[in-house]
PDB file of N, CA and C in Angstrom:
ATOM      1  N   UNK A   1     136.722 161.107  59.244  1.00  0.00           N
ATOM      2  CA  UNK A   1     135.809 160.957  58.131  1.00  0.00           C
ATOM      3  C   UNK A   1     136.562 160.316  56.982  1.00  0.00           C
ATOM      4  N   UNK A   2     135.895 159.595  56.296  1.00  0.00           N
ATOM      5  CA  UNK A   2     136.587 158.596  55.148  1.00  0.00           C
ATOM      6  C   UNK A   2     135.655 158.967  54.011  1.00  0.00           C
ATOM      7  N   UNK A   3     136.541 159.266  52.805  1.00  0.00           N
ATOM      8  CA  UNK A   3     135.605 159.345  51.292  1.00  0.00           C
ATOM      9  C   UNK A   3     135.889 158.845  50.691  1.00  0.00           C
ATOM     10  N   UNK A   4     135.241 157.907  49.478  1.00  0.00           N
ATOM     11  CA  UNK A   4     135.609 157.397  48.552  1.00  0.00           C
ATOM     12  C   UNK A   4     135.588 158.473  46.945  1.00  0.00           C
ATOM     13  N   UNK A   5     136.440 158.085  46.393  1.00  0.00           N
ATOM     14  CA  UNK A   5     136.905 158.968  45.150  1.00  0.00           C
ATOM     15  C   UNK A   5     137.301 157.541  44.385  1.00  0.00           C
ATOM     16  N   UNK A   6     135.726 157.574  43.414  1.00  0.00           N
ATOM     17  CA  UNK A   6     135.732 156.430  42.269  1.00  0.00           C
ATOM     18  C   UNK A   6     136.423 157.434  40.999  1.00  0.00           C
ATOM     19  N   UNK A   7     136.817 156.444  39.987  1.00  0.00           N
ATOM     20  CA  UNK A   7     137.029 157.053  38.913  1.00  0.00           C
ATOM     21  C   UNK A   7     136.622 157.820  38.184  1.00  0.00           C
ATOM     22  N   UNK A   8     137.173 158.887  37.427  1.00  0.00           N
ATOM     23  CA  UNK A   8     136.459 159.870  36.810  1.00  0.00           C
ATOM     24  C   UNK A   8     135.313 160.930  37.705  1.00  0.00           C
ATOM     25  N   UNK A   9     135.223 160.527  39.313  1.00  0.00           N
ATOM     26  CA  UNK A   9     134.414 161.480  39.486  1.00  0.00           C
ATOM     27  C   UNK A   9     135.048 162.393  40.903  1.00  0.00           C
ATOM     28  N   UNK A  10     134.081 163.428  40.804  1.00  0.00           N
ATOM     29  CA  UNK A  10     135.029 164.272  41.333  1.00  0.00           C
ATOM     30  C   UNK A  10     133.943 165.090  42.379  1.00  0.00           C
ATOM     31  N   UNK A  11     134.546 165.116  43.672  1.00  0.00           N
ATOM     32  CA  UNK A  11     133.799 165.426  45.164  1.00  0.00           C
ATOM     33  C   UNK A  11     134.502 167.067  45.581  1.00  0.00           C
ATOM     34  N   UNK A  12     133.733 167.486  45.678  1.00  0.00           N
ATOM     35  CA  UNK A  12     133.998 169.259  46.294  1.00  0.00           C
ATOM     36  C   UNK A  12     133.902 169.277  48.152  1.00  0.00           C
ATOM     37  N   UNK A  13     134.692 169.267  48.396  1.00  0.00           N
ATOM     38  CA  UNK A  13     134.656 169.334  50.204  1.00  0.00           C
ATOM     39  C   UNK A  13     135.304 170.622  50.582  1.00  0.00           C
ATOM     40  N   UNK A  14     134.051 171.405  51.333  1.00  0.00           N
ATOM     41  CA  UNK A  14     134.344 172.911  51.908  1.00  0.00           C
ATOM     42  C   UNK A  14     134.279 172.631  52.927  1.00  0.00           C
ATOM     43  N   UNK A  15     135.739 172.999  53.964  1.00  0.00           N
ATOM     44  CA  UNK A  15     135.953 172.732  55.076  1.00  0.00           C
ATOM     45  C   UNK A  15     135.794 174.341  55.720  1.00  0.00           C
ATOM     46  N   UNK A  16     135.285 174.261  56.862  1.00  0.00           N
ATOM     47  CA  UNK A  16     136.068 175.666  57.797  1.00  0.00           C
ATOM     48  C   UNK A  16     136.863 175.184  58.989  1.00  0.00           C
ATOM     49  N   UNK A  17     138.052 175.846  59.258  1.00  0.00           N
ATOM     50  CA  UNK A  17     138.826 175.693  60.349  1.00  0.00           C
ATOM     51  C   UNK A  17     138.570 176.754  61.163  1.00  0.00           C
ATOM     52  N   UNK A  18     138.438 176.281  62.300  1.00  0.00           N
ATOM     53  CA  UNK A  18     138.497 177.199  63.141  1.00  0.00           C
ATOM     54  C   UNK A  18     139.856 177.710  64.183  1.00  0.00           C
ATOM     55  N   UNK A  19     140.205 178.862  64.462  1.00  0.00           N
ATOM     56  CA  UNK A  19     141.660 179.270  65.072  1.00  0.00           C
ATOM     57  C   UNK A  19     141.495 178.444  66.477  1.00  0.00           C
ATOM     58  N   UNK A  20     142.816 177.775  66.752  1.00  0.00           N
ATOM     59  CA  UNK A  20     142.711 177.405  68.061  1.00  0.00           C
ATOM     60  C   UNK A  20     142.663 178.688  69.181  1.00  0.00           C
ATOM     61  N   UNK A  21     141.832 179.220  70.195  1.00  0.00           N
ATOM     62  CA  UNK A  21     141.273 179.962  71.193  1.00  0.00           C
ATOM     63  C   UNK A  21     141.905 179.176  72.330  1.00  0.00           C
ATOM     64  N   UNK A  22     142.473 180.133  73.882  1.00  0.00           N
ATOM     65  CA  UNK A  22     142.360 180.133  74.204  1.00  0.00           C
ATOM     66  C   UNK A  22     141.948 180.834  75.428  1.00  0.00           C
ATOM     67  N   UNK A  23     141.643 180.344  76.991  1.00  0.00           N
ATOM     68  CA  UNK A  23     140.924 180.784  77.865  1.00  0.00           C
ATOM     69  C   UNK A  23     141.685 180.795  79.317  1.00  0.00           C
ATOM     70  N   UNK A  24     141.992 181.512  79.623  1.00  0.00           N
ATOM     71  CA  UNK A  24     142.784 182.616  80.808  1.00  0.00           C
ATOM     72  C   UNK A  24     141.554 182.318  81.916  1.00  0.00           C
ATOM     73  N   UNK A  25     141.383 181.534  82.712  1.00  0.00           N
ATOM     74  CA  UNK A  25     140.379 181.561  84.085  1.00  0.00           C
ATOM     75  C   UNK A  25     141.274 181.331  85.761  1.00  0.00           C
ATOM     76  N   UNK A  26     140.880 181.824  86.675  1.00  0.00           N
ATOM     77  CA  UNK A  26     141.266 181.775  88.062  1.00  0.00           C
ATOM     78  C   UNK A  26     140.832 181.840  88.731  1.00  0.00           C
ATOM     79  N   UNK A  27     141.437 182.547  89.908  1.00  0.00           N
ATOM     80  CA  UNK A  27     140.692 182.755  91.333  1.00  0.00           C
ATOM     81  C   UNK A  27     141.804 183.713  91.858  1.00  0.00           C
ATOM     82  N   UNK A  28     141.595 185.081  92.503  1.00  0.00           N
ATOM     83  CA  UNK A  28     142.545 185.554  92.847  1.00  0.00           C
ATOM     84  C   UNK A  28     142.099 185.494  94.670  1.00  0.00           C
ATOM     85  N   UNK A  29     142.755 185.405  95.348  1.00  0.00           N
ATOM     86  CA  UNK A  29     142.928 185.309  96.854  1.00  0.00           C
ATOM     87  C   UNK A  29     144.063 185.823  97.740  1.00  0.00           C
ATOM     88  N   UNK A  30     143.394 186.359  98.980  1.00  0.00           N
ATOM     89  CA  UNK A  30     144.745 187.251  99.774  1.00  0.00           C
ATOM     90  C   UNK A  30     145.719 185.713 100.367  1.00  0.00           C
ATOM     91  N   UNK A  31     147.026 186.436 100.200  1.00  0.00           N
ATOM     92  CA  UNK A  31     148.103 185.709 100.540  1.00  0.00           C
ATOM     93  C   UNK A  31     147.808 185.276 102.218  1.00  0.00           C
ATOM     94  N   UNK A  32     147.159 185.865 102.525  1.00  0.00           N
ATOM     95  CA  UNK A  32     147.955 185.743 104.074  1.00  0.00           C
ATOM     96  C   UNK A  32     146.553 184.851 104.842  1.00  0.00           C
ATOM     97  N   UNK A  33     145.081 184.906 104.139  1.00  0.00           N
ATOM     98  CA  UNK A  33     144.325 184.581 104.415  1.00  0.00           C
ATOM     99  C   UNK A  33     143.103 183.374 103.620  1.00  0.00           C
ATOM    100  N   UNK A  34     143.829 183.718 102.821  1.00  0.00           N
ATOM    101  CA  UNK A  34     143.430 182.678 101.807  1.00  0.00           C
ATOM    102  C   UNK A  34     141.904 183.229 101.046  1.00  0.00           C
ATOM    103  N   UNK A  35     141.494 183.894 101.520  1.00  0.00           N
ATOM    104  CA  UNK A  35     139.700 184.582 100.853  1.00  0.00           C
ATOM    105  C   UNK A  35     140.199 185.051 100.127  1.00  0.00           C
ATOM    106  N   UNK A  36     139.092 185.004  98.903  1.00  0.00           N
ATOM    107  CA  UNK A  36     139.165 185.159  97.314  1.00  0.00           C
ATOM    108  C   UNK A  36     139.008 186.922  97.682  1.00  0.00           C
ATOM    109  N   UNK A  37     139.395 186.885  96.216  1.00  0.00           N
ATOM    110  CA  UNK A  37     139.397 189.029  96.596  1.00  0.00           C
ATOM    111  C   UNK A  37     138.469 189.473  95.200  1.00  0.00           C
ATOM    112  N   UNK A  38     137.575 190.182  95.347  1.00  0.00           N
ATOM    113  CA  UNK A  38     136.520 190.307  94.643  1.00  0.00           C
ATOM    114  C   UNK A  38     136.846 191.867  94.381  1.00  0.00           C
ATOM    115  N   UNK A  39     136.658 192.271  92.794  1.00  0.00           N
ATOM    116  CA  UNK A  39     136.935 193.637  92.225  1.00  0.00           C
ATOM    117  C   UNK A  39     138.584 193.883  91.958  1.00  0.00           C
ATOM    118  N   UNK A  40     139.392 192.970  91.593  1.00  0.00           N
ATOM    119  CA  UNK A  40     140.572 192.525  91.245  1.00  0.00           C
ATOM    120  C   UNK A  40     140.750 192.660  89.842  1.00  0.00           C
ATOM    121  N   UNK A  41     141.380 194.119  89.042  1.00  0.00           N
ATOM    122  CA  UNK A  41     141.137 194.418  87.885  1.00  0.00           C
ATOM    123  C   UNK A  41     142.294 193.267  87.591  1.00  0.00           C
ATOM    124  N   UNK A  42     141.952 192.146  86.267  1.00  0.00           N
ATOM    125  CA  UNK A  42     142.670 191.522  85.663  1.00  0.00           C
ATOM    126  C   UNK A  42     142.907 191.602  84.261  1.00  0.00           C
ATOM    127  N   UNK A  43     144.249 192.370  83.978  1.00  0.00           N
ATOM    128  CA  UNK A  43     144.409 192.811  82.437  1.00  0.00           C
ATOM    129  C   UNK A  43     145.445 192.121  81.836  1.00  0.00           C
ATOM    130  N   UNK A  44     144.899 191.758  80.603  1.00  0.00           N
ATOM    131  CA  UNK A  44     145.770 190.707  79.357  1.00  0.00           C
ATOM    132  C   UNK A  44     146.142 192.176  78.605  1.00  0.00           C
ATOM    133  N   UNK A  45     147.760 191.979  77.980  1.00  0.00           N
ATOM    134  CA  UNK A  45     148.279 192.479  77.100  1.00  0.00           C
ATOM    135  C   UNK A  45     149.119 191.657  76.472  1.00  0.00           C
ATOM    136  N   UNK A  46     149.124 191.775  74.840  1.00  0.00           N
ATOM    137  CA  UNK A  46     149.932 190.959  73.884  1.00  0.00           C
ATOM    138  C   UNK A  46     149.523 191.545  72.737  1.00  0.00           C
ATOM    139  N   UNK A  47     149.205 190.862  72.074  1.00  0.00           N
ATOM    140  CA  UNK A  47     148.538 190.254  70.505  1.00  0.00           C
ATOM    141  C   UNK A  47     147.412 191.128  70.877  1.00  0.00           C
ATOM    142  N   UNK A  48     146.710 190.989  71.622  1.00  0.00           N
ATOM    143  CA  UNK A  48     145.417 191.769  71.997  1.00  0.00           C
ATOM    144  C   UNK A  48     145.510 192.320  73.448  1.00  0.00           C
ATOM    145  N   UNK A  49     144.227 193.088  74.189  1.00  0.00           N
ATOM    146  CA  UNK A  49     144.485 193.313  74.982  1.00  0.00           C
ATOM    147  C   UNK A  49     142.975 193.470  75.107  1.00  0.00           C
ATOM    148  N   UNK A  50     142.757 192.892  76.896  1.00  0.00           N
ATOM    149  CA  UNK A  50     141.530 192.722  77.009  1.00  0.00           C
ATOM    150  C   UNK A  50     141.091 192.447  78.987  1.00  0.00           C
ATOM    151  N   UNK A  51     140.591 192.590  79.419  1.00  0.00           N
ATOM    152  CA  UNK A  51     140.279 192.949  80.634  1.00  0.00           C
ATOM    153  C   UNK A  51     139.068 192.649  81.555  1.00  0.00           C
ATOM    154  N   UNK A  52     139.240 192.345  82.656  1.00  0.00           N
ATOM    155  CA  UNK A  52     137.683 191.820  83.350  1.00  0.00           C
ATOM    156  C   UNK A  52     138.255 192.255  85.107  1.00  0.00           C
ATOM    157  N   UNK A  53     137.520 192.347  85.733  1.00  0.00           N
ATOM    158  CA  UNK A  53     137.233 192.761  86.902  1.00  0.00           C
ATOM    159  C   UNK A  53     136.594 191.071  88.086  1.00  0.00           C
ATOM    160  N   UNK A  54     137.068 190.417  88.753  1.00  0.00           N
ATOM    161  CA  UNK A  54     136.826 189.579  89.241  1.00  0.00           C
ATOM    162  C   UNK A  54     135.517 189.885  90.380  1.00  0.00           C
ATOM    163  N   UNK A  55     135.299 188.642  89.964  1.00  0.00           N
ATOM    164  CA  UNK A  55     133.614 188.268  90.881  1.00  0.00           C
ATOM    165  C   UNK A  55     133.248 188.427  92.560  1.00  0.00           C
ATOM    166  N   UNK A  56     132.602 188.331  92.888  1.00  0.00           N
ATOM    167  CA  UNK A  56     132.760 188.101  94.779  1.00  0.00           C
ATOM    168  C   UNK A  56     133.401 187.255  95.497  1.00  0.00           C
ATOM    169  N   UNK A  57     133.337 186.053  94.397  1.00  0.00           N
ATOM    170  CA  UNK A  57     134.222 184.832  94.827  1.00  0.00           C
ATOM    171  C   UNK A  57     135.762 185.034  94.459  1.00  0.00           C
ATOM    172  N   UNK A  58     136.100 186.084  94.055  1.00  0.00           N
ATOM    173  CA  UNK A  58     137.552 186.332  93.224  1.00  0.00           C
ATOM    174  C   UNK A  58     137.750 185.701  92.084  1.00  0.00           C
ATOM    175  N   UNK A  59     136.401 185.003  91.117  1.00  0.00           N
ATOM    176  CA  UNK A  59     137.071 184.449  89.647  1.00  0.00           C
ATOM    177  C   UNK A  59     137.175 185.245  88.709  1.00  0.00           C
ATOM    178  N   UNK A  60     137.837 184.996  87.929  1.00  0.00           N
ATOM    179  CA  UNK A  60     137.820 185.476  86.554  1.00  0.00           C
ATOM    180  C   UNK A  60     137.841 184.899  85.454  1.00  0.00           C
ATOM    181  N   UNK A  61     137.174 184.843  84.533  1.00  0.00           N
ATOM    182  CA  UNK A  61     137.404 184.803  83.131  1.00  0.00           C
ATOM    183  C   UNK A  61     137.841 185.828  81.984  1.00  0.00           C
ATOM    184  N   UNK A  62     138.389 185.075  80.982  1.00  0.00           N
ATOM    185  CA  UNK A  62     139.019 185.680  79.500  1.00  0.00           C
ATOM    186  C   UNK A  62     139.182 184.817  78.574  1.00  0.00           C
ATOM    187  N   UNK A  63     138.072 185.021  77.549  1.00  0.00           N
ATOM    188  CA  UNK A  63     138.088 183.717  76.573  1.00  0.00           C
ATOM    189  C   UNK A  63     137.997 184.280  75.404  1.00  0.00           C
ATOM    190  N   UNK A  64     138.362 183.731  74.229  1.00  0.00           N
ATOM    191  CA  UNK A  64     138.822 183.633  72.989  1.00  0.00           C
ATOM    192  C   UNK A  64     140.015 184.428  72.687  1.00  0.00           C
ATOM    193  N   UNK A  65     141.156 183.899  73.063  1.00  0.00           N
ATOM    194  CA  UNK A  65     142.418 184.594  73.454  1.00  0.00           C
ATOM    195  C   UNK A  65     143.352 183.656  72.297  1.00  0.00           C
ATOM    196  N   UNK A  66     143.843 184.498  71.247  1.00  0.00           N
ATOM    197  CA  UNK A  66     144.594 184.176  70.272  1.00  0.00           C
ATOM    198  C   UNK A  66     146.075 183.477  70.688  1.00  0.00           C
ATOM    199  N   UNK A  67     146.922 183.161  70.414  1.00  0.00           N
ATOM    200  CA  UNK A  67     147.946 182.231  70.439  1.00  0.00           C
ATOM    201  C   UNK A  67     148.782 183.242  70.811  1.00  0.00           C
ATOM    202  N   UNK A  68     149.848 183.161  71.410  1.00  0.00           N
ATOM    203  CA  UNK A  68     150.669 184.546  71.877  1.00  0.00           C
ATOM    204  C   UNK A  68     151.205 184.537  73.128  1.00  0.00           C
ATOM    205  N   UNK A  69     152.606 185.933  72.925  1.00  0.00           N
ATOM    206  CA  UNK A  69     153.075 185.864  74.417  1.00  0.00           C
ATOM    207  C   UNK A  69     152.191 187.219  75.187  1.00  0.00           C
ATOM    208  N   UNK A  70     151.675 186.827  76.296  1.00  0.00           N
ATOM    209  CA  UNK A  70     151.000 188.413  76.707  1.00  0.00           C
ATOM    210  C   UNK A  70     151.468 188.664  78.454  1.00  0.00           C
ATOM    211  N   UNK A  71     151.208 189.462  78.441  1.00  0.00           N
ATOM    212  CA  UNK A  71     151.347 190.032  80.340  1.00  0.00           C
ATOM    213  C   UNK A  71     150.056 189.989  80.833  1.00  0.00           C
ATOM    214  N   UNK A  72     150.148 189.178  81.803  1.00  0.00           N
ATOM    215  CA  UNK A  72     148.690 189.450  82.881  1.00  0.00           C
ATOM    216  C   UNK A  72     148.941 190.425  84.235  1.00  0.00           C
ATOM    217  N   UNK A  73     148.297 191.539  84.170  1.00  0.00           N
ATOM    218  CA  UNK A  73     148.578 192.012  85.153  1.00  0.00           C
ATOM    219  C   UNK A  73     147.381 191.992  86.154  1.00  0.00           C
ATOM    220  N   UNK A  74     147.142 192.032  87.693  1.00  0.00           N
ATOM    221  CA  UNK A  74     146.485 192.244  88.856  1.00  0.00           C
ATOM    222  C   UNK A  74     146.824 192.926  89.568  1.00  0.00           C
ATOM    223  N   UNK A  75     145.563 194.160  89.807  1.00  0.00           N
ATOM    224  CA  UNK A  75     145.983 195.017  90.786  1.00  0.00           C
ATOM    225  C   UNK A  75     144.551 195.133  91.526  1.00  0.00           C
ATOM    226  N   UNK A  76     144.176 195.914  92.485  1.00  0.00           N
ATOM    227  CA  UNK A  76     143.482 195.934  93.425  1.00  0.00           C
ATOM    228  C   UNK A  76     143.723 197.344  94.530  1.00  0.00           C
ATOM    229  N   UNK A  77     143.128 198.308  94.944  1.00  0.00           N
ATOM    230  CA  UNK A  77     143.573 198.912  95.784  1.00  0.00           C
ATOM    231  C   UNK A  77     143.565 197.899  96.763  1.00  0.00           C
ATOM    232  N   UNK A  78     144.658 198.727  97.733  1.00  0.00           N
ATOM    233  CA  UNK A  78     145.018 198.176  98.964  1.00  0.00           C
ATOM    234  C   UNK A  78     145.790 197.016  98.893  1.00  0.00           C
ATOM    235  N   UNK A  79     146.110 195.936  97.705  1.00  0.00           N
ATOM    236  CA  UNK A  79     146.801 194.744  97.599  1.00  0.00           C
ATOM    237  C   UNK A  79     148.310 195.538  96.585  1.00  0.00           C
ATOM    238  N   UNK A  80     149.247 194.877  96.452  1.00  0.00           N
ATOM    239  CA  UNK A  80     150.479 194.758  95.598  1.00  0.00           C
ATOM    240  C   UNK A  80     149.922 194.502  94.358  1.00  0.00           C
ATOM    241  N   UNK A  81     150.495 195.222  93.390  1.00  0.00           N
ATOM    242  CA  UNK A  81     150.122 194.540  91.901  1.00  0.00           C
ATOM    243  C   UNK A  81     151.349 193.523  91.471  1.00  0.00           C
ATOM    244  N   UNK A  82     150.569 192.136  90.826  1.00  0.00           N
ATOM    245  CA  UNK A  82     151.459 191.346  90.153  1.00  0.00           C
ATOM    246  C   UNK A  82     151.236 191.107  88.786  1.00  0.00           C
ATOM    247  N   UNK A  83     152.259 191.048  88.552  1.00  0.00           N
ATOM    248  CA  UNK A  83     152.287 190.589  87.072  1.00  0.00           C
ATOM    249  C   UNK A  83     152.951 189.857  86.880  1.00  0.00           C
ATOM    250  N   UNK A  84     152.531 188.769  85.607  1.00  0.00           N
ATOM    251  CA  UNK A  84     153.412 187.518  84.899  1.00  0.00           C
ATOM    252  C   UNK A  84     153.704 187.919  83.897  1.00  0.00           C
TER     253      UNK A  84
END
């Protein structure tokens, strides 16, 4: 955007910024078979902490996730839990 600012007069510009967000999405799937694994508790810890349970297809989402270092953890009965 370009403004002109003539002499003597004077322009008021109210901006809002918005925080850069981001969004944590996947697919969790068995190692050995490759099928997505559905009911795969997936938990964010950091700055915030926040949590979702994966789909039938094994996706997940987590969105509006502040700037930060966090741990994702996955666990599942019957599978290994990992974490990053």
């Amino acid at each position: 955007m370009t403004i002109q600012l003539n002499p003597g007069e004077v322009k008021v510009l109210n901006v809002s910024l918005e925080p850069r967000l981001a969004t944590l999405q996947g697919q969790v799937t068995n190692a050995v078979t490759g099928s997505p694994i559905a009911g795969v508790a997936v938990a964010l810890a950091g700055p915030i902490t926040a949590g979702v349970v994966t789909c039938s297809n094994g996706q997940y989402g987590i969105s509006n996730i502040p700037p930060g270092n966090y741990t994702v953890t996955f666990s599942h009965p019957g599978y290994e839990t990992v974490v990053y």
